[in-house]
Protein backbone atom coordinates (compact mmCIF):
# COMPACT_ATOMS: atom_id res chain seq x y z
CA UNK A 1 -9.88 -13.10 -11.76
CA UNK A 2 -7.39 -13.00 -8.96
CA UNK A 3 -8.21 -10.19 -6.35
CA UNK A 4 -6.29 -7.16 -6.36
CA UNK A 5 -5.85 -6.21 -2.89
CA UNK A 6 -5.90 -2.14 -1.99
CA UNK A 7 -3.96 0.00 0.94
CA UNK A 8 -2.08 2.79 1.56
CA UNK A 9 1.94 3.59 2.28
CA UNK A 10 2.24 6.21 4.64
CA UNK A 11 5.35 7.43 5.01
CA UNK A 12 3.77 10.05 5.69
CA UNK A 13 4.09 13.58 4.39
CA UNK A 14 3.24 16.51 6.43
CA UNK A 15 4.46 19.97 5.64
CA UNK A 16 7.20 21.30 7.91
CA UNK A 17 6.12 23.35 10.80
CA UNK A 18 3.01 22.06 11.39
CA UNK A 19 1.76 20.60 15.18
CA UNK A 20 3.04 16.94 15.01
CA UNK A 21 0.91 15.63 17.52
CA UNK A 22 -2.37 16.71 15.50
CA UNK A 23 -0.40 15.42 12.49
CA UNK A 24 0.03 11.61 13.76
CA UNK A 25 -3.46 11.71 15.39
CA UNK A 26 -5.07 12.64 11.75
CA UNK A 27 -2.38 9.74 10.12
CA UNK A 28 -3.92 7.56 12.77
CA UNK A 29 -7.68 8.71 12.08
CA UNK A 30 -6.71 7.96 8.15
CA UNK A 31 -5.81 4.13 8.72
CA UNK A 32 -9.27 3.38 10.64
CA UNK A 33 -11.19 4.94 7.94
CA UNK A 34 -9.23 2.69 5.33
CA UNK A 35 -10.14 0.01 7.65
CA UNK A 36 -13.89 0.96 7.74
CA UNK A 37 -13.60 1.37 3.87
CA UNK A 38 -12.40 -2.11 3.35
CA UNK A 39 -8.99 -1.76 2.49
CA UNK A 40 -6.18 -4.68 3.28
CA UNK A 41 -2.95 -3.34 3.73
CA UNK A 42 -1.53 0.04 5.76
CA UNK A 43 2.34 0.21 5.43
CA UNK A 44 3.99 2.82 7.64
CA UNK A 45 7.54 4.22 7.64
CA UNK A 46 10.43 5.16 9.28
CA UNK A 47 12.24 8.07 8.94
CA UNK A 48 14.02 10.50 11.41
CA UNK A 49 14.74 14.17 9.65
CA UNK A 50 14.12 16.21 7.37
CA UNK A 51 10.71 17.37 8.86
CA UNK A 52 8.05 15.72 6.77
CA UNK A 53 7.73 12.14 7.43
CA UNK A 54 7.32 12.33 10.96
CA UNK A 55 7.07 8.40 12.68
CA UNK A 56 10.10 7.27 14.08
CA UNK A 57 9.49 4.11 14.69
CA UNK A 58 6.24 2.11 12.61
CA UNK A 59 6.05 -0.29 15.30
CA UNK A 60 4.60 2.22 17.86
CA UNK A 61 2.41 3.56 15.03
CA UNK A 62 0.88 0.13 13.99
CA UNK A 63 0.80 -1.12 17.87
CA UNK A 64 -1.52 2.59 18.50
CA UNK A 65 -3.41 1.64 14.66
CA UNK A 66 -3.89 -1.87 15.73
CA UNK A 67 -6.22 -1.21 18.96
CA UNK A 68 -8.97 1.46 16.55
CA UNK A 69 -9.06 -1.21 13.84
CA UNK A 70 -10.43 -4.39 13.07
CA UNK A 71 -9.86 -5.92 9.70
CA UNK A 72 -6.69 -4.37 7.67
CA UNK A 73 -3.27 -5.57 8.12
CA UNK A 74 -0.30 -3.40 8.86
CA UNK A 75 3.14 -3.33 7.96
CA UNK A 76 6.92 -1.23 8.70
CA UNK A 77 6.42 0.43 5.30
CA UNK A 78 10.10 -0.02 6.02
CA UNK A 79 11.89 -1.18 8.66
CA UNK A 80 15.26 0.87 8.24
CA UNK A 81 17.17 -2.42 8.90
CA UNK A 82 20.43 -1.15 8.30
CA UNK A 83 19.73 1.05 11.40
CA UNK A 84 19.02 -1.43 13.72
CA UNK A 85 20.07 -4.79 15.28
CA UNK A 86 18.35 -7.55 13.48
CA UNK A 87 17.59 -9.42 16.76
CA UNK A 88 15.50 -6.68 17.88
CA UNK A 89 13.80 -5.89 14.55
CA UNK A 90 12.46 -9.87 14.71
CA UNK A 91 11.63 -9.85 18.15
CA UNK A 92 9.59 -6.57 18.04
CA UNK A 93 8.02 -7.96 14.77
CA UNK A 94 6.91 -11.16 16.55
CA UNK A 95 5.31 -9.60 19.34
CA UNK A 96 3.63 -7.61 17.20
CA UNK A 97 2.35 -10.17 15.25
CA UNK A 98 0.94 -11.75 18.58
CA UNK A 99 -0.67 -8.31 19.61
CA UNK A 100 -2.56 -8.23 16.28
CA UNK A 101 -2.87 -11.77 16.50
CA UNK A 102 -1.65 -11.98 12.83
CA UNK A 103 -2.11 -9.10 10.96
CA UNK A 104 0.98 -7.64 10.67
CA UNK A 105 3.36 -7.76 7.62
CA UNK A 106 7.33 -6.84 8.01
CA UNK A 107 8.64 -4.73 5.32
CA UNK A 108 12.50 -3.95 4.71
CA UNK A 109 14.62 -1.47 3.34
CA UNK A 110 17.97 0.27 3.66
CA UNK A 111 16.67 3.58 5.04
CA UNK A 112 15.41 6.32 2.28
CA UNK A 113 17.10 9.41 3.68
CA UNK A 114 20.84 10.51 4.08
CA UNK A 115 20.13 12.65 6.34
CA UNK A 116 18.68 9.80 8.51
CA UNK A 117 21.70 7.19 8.08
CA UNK A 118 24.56 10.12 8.76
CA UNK A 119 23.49 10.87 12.15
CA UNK A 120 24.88 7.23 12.90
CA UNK A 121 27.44 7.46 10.75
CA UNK A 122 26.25 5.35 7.61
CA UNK A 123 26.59 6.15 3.97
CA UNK A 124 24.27 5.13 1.59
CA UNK A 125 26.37 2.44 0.36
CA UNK A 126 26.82 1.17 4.34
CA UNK A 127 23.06 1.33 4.77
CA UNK A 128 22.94 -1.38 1.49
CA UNK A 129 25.11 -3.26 2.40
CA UNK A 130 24.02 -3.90 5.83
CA UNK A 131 20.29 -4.34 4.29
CA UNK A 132 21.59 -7.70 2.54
CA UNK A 133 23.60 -9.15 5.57
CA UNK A 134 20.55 -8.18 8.67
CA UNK A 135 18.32 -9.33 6.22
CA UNK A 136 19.86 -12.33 6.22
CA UNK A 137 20.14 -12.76 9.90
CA UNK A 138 16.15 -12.04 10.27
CA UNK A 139 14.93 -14.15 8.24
CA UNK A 140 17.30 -17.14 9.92
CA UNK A 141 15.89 -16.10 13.29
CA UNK A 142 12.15 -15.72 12.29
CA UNK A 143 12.36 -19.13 10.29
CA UNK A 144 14.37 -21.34 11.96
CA UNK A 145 15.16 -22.71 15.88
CA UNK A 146 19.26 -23.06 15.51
CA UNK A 147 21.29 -19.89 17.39
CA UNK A 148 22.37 -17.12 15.16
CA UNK A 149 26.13 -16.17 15.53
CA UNK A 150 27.16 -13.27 13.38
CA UNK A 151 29.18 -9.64 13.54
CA UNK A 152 28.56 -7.18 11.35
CA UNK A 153 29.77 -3.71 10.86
CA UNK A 154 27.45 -2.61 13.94
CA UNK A 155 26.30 -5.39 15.58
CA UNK A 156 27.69 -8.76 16.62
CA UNK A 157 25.17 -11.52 17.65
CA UNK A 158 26.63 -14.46 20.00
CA UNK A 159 23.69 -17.70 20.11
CA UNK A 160 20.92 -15.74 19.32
CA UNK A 161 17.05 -16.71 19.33
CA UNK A 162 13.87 -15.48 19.52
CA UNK A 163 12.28 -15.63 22.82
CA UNK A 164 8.51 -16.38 21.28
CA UNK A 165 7.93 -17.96 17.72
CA UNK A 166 5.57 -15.95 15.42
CA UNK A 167 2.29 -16.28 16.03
CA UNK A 168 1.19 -16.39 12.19
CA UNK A 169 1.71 -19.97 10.54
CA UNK A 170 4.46 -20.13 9.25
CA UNK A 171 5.26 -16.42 9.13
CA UNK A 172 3.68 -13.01 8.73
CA UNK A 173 4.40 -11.55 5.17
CA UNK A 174 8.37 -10.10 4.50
CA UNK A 175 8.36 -7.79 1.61
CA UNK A 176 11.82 -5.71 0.13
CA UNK A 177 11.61 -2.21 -1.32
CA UNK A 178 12.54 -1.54 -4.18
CA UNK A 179 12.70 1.72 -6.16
CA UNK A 180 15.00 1.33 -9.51
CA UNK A 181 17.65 -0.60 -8.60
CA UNK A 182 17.68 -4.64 -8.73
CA UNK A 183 18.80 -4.78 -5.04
CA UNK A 184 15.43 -4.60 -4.05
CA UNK A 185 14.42 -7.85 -6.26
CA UNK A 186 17.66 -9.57 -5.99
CA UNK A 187 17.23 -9.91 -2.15
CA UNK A 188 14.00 -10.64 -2.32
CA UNK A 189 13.89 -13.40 -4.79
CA UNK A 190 16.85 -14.92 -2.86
CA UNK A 191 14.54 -15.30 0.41
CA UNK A 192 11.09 -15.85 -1.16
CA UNK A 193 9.87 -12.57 0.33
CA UNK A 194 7.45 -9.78 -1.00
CA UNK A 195 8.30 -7.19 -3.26
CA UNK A 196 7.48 -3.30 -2.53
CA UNK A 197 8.00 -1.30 -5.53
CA UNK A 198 7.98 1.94 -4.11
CA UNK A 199 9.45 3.73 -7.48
CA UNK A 200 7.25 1.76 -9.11
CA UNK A 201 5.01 4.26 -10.39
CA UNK A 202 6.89 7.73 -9.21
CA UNK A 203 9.39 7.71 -11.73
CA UNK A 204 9.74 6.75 -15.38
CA UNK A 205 11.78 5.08 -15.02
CA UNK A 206 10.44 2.96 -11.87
CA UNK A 207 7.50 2.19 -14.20
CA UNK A 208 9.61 0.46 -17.05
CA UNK A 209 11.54 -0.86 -14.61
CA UNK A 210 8.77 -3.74 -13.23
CA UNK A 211 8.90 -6.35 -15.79
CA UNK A 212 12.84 -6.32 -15.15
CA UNK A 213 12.17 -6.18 -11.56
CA UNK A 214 10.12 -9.87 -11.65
CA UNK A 215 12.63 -11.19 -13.77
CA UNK A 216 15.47 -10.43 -11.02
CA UNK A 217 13.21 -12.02 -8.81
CA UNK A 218 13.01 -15.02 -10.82
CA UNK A 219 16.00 -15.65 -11.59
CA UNK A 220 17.29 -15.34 -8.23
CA UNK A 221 14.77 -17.53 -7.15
CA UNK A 222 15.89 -19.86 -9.18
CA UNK A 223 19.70 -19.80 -8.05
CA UNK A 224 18.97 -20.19 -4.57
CA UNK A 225 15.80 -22.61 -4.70
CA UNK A 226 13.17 -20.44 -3.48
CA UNK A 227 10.08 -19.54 -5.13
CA UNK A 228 8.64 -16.31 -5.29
CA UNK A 229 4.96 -15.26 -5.51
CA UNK A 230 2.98 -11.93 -7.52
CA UNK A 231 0.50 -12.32 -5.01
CA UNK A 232 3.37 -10.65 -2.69
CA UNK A 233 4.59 -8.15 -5.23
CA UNK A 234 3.39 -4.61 -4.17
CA UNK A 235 3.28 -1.32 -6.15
CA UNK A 236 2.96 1.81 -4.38
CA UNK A 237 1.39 4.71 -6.92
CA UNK A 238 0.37 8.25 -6.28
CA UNK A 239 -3.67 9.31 -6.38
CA UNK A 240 -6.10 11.71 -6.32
CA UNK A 241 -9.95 11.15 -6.83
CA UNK A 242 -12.61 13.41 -6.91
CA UNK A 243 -16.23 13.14 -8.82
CA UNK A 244 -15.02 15.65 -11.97
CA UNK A 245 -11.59 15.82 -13.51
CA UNK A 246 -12.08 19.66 -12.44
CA UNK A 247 -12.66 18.88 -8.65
CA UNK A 248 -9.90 17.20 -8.63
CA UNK A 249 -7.42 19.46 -9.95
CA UNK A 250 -9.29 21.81 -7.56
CA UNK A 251 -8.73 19.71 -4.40
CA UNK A 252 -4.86 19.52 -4.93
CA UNK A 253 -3.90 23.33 -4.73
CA UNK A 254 -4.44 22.69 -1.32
CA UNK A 255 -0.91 20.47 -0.95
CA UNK A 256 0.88 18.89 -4.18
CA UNK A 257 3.18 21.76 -4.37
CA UNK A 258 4.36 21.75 -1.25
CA UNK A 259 4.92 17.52 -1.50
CA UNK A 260 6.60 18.37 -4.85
CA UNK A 261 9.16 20.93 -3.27
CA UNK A 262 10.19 18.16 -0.65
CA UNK A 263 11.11 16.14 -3.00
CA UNK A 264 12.64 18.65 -5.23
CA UNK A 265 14.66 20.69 -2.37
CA UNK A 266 14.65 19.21 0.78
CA UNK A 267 14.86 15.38 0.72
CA UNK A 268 18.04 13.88 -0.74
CA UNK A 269 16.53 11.22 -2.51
CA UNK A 270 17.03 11.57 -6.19
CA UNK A 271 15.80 8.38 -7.08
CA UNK A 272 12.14 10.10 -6.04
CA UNK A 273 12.88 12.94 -8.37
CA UNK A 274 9.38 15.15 -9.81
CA UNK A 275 9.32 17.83 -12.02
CA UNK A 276 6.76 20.30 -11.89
CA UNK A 277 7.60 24.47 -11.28
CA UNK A 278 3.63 25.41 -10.62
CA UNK A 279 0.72 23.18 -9.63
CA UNK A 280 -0.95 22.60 -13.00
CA UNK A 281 2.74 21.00 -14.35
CA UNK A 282 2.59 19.10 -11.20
CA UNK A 283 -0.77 17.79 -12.37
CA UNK A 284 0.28 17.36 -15.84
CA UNK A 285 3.64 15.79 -14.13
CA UNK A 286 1.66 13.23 -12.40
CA UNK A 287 -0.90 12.11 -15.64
CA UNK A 288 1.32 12.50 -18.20
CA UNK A 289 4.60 10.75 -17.51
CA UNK A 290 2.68 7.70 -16.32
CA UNK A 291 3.20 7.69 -12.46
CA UNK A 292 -0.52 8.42 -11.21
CA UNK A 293 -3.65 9.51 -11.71
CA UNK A 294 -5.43 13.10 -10.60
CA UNK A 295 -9.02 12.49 -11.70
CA UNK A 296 -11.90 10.70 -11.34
CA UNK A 297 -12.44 7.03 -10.49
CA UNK A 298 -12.70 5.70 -14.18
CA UNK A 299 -9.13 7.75 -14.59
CA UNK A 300 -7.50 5.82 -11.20
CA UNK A 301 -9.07 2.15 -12.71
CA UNK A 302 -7.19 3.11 -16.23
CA UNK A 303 -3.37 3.78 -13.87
CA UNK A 304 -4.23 0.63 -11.87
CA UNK A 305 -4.71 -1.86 -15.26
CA UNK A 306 -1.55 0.66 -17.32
CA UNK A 307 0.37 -1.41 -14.04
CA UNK A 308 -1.07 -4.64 -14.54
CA UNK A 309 -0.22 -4.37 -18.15
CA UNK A 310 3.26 -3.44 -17.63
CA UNK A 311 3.98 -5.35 -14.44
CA UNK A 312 2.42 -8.71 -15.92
CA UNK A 313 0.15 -9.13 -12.70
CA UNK A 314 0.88 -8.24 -9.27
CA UNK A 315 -0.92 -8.51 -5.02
CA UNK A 316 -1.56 -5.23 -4.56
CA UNK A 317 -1.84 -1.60 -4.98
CA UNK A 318 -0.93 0.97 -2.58
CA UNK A 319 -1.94 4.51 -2.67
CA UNK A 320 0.90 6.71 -1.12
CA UNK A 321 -0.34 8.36 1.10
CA UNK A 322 0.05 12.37 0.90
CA UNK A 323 -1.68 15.30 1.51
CA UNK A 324 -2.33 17.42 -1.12
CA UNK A 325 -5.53 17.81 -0.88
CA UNK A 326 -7.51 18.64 2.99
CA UNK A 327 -8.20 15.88 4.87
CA UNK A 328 -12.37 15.74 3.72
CA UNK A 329 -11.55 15.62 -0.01
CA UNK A 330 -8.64 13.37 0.73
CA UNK A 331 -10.77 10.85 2.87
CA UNK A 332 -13.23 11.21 -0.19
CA UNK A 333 -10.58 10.43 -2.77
CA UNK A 334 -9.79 6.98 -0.76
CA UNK A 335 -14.29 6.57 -0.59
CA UNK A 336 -14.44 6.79 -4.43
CA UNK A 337 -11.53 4.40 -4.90
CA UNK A 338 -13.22 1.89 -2.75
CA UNK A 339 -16.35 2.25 -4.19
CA UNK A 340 -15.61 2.47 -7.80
CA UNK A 341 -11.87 1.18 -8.56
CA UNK A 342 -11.89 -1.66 -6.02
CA UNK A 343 -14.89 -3.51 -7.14
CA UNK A 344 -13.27 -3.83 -11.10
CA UNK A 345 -10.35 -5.40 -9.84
CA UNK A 346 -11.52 -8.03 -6.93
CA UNK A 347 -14.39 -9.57 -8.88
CA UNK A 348 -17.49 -7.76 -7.27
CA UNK A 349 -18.72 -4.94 -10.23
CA UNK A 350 -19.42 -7.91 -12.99
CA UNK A 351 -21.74 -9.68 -10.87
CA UNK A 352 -24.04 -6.68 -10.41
CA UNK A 353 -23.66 -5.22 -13.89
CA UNK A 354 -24.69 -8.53 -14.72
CA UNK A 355 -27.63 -8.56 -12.68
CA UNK A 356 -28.51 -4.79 -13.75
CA UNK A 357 -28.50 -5.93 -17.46
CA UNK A 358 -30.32 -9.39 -17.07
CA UNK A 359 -33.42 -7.59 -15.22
CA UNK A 360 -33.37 -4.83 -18.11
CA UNK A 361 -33.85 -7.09 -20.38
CA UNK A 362 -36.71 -8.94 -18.88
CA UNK A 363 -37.84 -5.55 -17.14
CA UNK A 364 -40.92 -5.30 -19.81
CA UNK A 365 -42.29 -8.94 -19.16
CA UNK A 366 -41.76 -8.64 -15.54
CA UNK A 367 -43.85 -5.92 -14.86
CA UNK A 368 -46.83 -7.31 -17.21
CA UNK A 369 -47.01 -10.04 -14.84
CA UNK A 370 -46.91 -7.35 -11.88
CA UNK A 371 -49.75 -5.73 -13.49
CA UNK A 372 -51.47 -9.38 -14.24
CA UNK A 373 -51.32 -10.00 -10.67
CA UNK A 374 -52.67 -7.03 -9.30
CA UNK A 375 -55.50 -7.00 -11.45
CA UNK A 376 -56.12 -10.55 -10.69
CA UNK A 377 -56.16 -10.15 -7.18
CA UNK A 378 -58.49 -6.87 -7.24
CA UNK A 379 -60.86 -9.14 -9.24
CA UNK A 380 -60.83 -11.97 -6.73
CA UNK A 381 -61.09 -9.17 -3.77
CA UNK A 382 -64.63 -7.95 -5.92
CA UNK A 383 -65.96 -11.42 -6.11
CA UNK A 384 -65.20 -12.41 -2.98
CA UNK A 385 -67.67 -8.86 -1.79
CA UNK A 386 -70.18 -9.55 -4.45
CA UNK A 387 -70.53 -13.32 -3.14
CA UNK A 388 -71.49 -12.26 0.34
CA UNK A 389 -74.06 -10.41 -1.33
């Protein structure tokens, strides 16, 4: 089977009010224990109001993330690119990709929150619109060596180049969000780039939404002669994992309501919309309707293969990141899913059950010849006295 890989997208979530700096340190503390775990991929976001998801800029984040960890690679889980000039974005990307010395991934979007994009005077529809044309423009820079000239509603660039090429070969990974709309797929189908389905598995309607995702993909792929690749589609799903269905439920009274009011009252962002008026519809919110899984380990494996069913095969699953339960149960949660979910979907549990059934069945002969042995070697140890008499 083809190995699923496993991270997190950490927007992140932290409820209004409380001390920021403890806030990032503990985000921080969260992607080197994901690291220690095993996990591949840490995508980090952007945002800049509304009081929950507190990084400004996922460059700084990842540059701090990438000196405590070792092994798991770490991408803008997005880049607002319709915030920025494109120059910049590819040139902070390609140093960051030397830092790491190639573990970091670039992931793009048009910026999730209003309230972000109208302190520079964008609208939504600005903020897409821009997405398509600086995507354009970065993608020209990071693969190619001929001058970019451009001018865009923000932004004009006059013979522009990078000043260092990337040091991944080709190119670190480039993945699109996507949440229901095919703008998400469309763009990146046209480029060959990843996919991040953020709405995959938050909405309804995100969820039926993924086979007609790939087949925007395709079929852009196909007008502009690119090819695109599951192994770089990524679905981002919500989790919580405890030993007993009942620990579970336990653990998030701690947070999900709070998470679940953002979304309801705060954050303009109605394509993230939850239902849920007290914690146990939250719960049943989150189960029944198909987006996640609050349970144990065999109920996370059963959400993870519902998405491979649905999806027709993707790269990766990513656990948003959130905090509804305290940070010990919620470091647990991510423990059981490495030790329990993982292994079923990268090719490791078979080999052992295997192994575990093979010596039951031969457990009985086995230890006959155990007992043969010993008994043959006490006898040789009492001949071997009686002979010197």
């Amino acid at each position: 089977m083809t190995r699923l890989r496993f991270g997190t997208f950490l927007a992140p979530f932290h409820p209004a009010g409380e001390n920021p700096t403890s806030a990032l340190q503990r985000d921080l503390r969260l992607v080197q224990h994901l690291d220690d775990l095993g996990y591949d991929e840490a995508w980090i976001g952007e945002h800049h109001s509304a009081g929950s998801e507190i990084i400004a800029s996922p460059e700084i984040f990842i540059a701090a993330a990438a000196e405590r960890t070792r092994h798991i690679k770490l991408g803008t889980g997005v880049t607002s690119l319709s915030y920025h000039n494109p120059l910049w974005v590819a040139e902070r990307m390609v140093l960051l990709d030397h830092l790491t010395r190639g573990r970091i991934m670039l992931g793009v979007g048009p910026g999730s929150l209003p309230t972000d994009s109208a302190m520079i005077g964008l609208n939504p529809t600005d903020t897409r619109e821009l997405l398509e044309e600086n995507l354009d423009i970065v993608m020209r820079l990071l693969r190619g060596d001929e001058p970019v000239n451009a001018t865009t509603r923000t932004h004009t660039l006059v013979d522009a180049r990078l000043h260092l090429r990337p040091y991944s070969d080709p190119l670190f990974d480039v993945a699109v969000a996507a949440v229901a709309s095919p703008t998400g797929p469309r763009l990146a189908g046209r480029y060959g780039v990843g996919l991040l389905s953020i709405g995959a598995t938050l909405t309804k309607e995100g969820f039926d939404a993924l086979a007609h995702h790939w087949g925007v993909m395709e079929e852009r792929a196909g007008a502009y002669g690119t090819a695109v690749d599951r192994l770089k589609w990524r679905l981002v799903g919500l989790m919580h994992i405890a030993e007993t269905r009942e620990q579970a439920y336990k653990d998030v009274e701690h947070g999900i309501e709070q998470w679940f009011r953002y979304f309801q009252k705060v954050a303009a962002f109605p394509q993230m919309a939850v239902a849920g008026g007290d914690v146990r519809e939250m719960i049943d919110f989150v189960n029944e309707a198909g987006i996640g899984a609050i349970g144990t380990p065999d109920d996370a494996a059963a959400q993870v293969q519902k998405l491979v069913d649905q999806s027709g095969g993707f790269g990766a699953m990513l656990l948003m990141a959130h905090e509804w339960a305290n940070p010990d149960a919620t470091r647990r949660s991510y423990e059981l899913i490495a030790q329990h979910v993982m292994p079923r979907f990268q090719g490791q549990a078979q080999a052992t059950l295997d192994a575990k059934a093979r010596a039951t069945e031969t457990r009985e002969g086995h230890a006959e010849q155990q007992n043969q042995a010993v008994a043959h070697m006490t006898e040789k140890y009492q001949k071997e006295l009686a002979d010197r008499g």
